[in-house]
Protein backbone atom coordinates (compact mmCIF):
# COMPACT_ATOMS: atom_id res chain seq x y z
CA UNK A 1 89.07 90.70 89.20
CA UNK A 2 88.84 87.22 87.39
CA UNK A 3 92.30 87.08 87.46
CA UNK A 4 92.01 86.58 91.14
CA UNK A 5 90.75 83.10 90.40
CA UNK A 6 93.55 81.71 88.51
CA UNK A 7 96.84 80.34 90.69
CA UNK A 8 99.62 81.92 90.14
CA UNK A 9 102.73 80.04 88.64
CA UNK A 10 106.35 80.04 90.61
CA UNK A 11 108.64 82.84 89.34
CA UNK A 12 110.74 82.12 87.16
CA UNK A 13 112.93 84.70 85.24
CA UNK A 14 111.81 84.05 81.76
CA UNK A 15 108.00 85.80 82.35
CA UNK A 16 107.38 88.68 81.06
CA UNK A 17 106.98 91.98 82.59
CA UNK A 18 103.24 91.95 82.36
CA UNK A 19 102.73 88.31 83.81
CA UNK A 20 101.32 88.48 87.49
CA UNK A 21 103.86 86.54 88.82
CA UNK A 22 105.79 89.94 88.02
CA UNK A 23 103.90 92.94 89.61
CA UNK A 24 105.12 93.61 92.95
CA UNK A 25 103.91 93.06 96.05
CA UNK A 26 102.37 95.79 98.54
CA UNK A 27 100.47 94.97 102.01
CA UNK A 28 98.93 97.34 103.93
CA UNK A 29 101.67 96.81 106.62
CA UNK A 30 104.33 98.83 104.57
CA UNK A 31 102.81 102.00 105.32
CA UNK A 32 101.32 101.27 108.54
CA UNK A 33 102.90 104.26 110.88
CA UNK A 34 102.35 102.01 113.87
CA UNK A 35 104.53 99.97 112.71
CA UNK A 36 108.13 99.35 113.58
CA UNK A 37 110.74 98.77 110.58
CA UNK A 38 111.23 95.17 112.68
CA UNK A 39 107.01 94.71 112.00
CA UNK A 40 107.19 94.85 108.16
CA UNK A 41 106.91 98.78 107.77
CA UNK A 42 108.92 99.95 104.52
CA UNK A 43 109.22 103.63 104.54
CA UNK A 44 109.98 106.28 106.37
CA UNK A 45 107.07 107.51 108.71
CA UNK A 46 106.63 110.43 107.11
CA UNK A 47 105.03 108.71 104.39
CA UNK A 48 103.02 106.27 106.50
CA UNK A 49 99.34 106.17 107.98
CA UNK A 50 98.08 104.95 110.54
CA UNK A 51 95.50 101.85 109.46
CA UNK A 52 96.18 101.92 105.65
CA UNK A 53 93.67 99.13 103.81
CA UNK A 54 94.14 97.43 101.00
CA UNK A 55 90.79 99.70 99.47
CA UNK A 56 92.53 102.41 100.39
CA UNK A 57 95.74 101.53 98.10
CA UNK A 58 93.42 100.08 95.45
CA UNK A 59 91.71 103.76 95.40
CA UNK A 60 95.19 105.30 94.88
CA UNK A 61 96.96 103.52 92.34
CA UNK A 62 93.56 103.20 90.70
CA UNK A 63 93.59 106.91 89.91
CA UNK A 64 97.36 107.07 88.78
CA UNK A 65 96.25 104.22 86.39
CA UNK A 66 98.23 101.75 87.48
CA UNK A 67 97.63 97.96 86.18
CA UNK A 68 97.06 96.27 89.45
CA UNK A 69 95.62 92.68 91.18
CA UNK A 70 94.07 92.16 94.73
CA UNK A 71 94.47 89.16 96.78
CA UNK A 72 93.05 87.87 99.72
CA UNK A 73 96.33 87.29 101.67
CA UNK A 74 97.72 88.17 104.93
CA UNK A 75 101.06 89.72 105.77
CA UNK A 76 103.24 86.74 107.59
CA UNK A 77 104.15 88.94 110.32
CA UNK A 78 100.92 90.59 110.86
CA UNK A 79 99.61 89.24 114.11
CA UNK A 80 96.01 89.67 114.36
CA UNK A 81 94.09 87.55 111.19
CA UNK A 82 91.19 89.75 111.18
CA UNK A 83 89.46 90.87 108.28
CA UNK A 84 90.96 94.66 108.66
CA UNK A 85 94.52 93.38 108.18
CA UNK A 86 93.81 91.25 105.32
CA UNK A 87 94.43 91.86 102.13
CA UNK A 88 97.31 91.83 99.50
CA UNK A 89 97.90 94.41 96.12
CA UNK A 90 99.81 93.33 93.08
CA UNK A 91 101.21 96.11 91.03
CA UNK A 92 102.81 96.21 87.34
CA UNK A 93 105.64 98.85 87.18
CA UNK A 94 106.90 97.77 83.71
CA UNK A 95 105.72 97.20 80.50
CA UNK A 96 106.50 93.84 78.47
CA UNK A 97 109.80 95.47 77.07
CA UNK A 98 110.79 96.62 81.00
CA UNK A 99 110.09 100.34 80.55
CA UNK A 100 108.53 101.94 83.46
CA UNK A 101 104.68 102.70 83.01
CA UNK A 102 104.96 105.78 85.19
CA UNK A 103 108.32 107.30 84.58
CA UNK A 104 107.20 109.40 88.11
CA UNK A 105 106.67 105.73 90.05
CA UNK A 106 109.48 103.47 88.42
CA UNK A 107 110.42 101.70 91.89
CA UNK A 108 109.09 99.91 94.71
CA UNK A 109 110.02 102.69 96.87
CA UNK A 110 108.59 105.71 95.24
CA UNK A 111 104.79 103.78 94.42
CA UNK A 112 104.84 103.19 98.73
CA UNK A 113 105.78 107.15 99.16
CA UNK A 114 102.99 108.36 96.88
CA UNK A 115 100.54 105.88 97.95
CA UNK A 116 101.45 107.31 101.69
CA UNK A 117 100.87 110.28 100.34
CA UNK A 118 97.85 110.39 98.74
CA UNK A 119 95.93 107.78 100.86
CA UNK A 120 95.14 111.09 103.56
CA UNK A 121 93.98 113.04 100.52
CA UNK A 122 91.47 110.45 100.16
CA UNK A 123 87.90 111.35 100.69
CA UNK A 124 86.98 108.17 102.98
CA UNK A 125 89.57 109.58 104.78
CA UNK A 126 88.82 113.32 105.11
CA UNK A 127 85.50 112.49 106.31
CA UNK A 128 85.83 109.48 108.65
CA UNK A 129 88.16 110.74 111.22
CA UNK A 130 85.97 113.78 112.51
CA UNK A 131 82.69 111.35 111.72
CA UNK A 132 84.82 108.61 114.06
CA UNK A 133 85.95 111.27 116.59
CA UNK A 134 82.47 112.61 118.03
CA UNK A 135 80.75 109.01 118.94
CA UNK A 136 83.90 108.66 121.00
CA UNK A 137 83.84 111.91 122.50
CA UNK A 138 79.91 110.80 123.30
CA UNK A 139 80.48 107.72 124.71
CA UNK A 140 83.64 109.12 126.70
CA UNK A 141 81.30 111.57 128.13
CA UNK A 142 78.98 108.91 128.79
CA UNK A 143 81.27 106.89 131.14
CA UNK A 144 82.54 109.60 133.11
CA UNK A 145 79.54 110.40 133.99
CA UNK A 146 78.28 106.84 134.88
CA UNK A 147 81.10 106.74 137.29
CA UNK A 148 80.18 110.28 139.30
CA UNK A 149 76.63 108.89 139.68
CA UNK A 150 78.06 105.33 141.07
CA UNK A 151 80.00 107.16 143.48
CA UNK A 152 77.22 109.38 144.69
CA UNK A 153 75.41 106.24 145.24
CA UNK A 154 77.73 104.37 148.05
C-alpha cells in the first residue's frame, strides 16, 4: 500500500512490464450489471454484479495472487461521487519479460469475467444479501401497517 503514495509517471512505452504505470486499470463500473455498455460496463452481464466494490475485486484477485495497486479514484462517468463508487484497482498481467503471470487470466477481458465470477462466491457476499433482505422486509411491514392505522383514524 505505500506505493499508493508515490505519483505515478506518464506512460511511456519504454517501462517495463512490472512498472505501475503498466498494470491495467479496473473500476468497479466494469462489472456493474446495472450498468449499460454506454455507462462504462465491459462485459457481458452474465459476468456482472450488481454493486461490485473495489474490496470486493481486491478480495478476488488477492486469492488468484495477482500483483495488484488500489487507488482512490473515481470512474469519469460514474455520476454519483460517493464513497461506495469510489475506488480504482491496478493489476499486473505480465511479468518484466511480457509473459503472462496467469496463463488462465492473460487479458483484460478474461481477469473482468473471473472477477464477475467469483465476486458472488464471496463470503461478504453469501451472507449480506439474506442479512440485508429481512430489515427490509421489517421495515416494509412496518409502513404498511402505519398506513392502515392512519386510515382508520380519519
Amino acid at each position: 500500500m505505500a506505493q499508493a503514495h508515490v505519483p505515478l509517471t506518464p506512460f511511456h512505452p519504454s517501462l517495463k512490464h512490472t512498472d505501475r504505470e503498466r498494470f491495467i486499470c479496473i473500476y468497479p463500473a466494469y462489472l456493474d450489471a446495472k450498468k449499460s455498455v454506454q455507462e462504462g460496463r465491459k462485459v457481458p452481464k452474465e459476468y456482472c454484479i450488481e454493486n461490485p466494490t473495489y474490496q470486493e475485486i481486491k478480495d478476488v484477485l488477492t486469492a488468484a495472487n495477482m500483483n495488484l495497486v488500489i487507488e482512490n479514484k473515481i470512474y469519469p462517468k460514474e455520476r454519483s461521487k460517493e464513497i461506495l463508487h469510489r475506488g480504482r484497482v491496478r493489476v499486473q498481467i505480465k511479468h518484466e519479460d511480457g509473459t503472462p503471470i496467469n496463463p488462465d487470466l492473460a487479458t483484460r477481458r478474461e481477469i473482468l469475467k473471473y472477477i464477475g465470477g467469483m465476486i458472488p462466491q464471496l463470503k461478504s457476499r453469501i451472507a449480506n444479501p439474506k442479512g440485508g433482505e429481512l430489515p427490509a422486509q421489517s421495515t416494509s411491514q412496518q409502513q404498511t401497517g402505519g398506513k392502515k392505522s392512519k386510515g382508520k383514524k380519519r
